[in-house]
C-alpha atoms as a PDB file:
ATOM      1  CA  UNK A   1      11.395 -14.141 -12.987  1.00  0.00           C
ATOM      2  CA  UNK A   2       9.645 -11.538 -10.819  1.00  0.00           C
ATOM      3  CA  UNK A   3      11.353  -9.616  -8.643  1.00  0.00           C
ATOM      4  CA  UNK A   4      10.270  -8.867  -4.805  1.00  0.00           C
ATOM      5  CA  UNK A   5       9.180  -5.437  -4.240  1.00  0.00           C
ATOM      6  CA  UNK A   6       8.894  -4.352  -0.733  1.00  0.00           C
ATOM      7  CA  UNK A   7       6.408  -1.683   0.165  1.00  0.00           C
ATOM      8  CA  UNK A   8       8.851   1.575   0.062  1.00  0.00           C
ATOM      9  CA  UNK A   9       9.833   0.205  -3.355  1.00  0.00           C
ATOM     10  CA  UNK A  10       6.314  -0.175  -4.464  1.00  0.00           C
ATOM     11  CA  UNK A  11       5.832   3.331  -3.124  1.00  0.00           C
ATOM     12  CA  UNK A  12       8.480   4.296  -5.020  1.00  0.00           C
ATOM     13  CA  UNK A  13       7.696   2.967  -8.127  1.00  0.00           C
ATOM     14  CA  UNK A  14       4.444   4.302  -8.111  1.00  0.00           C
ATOM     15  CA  UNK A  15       5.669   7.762  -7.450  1.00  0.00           C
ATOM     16  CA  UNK A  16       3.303   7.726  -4.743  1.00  0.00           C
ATOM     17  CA  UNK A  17       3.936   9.260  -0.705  1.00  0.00           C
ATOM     18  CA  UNK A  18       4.024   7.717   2.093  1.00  0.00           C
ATOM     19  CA  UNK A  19       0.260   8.089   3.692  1.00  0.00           C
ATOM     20  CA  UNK A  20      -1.968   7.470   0.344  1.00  0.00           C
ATOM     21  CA  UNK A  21      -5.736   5.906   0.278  1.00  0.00           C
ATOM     22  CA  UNK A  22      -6.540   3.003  -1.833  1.00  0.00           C
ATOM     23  CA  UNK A  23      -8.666   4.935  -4.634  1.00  0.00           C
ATOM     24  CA  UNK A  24      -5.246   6.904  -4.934  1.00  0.00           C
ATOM     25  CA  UNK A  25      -3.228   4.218  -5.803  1.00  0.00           C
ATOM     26  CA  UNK A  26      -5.013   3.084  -7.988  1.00  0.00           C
ATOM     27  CA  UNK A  27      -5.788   6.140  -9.865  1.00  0.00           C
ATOM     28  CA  UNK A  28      -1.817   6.577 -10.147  1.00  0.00           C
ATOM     29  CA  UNK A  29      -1.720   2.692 -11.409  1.00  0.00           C
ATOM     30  CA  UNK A  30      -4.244   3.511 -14.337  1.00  0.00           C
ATOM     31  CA  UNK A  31      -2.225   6.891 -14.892  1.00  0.00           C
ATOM     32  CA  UNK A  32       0.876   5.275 -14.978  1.00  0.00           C
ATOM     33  CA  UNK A  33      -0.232   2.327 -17.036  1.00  0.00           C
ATOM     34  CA  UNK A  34      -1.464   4.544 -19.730  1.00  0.00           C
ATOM     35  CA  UNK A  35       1.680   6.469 -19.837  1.00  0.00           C
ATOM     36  CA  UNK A  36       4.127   3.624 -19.810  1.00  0.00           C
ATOM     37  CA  UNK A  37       2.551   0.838 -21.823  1.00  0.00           C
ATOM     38  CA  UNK A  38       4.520  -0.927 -23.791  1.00  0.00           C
ATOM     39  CA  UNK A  39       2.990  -0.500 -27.235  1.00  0.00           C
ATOM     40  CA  UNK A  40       3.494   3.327 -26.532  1.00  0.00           C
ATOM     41  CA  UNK A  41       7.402   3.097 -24.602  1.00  0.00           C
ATOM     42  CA  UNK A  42       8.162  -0.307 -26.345  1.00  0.00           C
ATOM     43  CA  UNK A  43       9.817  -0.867 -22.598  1.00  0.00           C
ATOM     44  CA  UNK A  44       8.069  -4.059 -21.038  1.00  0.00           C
ATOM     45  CA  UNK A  45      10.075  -3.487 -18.076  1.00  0.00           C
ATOM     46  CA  UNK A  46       8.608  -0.536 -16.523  1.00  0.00           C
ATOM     47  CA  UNK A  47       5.438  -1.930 -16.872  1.00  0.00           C
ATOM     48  CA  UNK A  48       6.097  -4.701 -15.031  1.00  0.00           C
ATOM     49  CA  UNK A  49       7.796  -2.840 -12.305  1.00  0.00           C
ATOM     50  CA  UNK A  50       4.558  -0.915 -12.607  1.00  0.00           C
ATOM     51  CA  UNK A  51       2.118  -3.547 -12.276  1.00  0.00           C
ATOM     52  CA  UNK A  52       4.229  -5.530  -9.377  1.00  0.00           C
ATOM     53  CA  UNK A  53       4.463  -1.949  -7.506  1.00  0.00           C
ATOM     54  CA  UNK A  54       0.930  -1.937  -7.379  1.00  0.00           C
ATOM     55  CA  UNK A  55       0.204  -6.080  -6.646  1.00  0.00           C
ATOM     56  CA  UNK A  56       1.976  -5.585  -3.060  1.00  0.00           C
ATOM     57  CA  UNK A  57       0.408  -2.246  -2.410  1.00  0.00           C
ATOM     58  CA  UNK A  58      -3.191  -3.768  -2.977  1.00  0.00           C
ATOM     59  CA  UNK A  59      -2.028  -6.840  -1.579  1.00  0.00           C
ATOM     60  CA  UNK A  60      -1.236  -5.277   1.418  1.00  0.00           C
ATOM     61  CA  UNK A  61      -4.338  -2.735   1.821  1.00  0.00           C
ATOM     62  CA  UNK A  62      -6.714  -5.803   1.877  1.00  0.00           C
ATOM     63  CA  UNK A  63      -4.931  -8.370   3.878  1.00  0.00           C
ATOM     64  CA  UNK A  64      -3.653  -5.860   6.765  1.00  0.00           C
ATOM     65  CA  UNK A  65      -5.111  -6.936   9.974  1.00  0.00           C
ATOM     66  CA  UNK A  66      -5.539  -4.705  13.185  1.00  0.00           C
ATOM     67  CA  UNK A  67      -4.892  -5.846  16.451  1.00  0.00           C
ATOM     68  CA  UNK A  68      -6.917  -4.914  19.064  1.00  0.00           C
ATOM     69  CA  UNK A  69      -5.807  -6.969  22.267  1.00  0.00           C
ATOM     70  CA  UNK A  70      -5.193  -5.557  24.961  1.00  0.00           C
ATOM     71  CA  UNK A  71      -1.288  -4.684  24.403  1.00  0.00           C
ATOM     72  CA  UNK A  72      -1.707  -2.907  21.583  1.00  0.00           C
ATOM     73  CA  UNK A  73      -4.554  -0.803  23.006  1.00  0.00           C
ATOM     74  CA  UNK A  74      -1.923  -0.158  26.460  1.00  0.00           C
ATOM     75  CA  UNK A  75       0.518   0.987  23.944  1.00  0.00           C
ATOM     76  CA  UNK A  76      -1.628   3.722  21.723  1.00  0.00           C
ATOM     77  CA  UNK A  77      -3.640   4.893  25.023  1.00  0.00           C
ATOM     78  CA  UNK A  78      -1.568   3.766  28.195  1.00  0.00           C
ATOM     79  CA  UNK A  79      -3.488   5.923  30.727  1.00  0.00           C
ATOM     80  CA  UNK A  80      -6.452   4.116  30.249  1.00  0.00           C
ATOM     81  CA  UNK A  81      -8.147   0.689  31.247  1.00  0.00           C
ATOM     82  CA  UNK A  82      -9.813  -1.304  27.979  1.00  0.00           C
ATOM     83  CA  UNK A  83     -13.579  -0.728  29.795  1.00  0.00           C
ATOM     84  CA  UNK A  84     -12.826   3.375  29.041  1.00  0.00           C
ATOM     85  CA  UNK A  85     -11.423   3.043  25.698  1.00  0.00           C
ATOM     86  CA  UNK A  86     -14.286   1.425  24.294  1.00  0.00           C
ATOM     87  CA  UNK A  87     -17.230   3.285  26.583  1.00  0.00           C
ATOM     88  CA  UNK A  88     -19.907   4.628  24.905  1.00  0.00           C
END
């Protein structure tokens, strides 16, 4: 049974920090994987922890959606109206 790994956990896991880009990730993922496969640890855990860690990070990168309504664009630049935050 797989476990649920939230994203601080995948983080975590991944021994990765907080603000990371995707080509990052997965460089650590193929690092990691190398270092921790099971024909060279003989521990099949880890590498699933491994693999899961990096599942919800990826997961998350490329199903995140930005909001650009017009709350969400009051709250990051309240002094202005949405015609002069998107001006040219």
């Amino acid at each position: 049974m797989e476990q649920e790994i939230d994203i601080a956990r995948a983080l975590e896991i991944l021994e990765l920090p907080r603000f990371i880009t995707k080509e990052e990730i997965k460089k650590r993922y193929k690092e990691l994987v190398k270092k921790h496969h099971p024909d060279i640890t003989k521990d099949s855990y880890k590498i699933n922890q491994i693999i899961a860690a990096y599942r919800v990070l990826m997961d998350y990168i490329d199903n995140f959606r930005y909001s650009f309504d017009e709350d969400e664009i009051s709250k990051q630049i309240p002094n202005m109206t949405h015609n002069q935050k998107f001006r040219f």
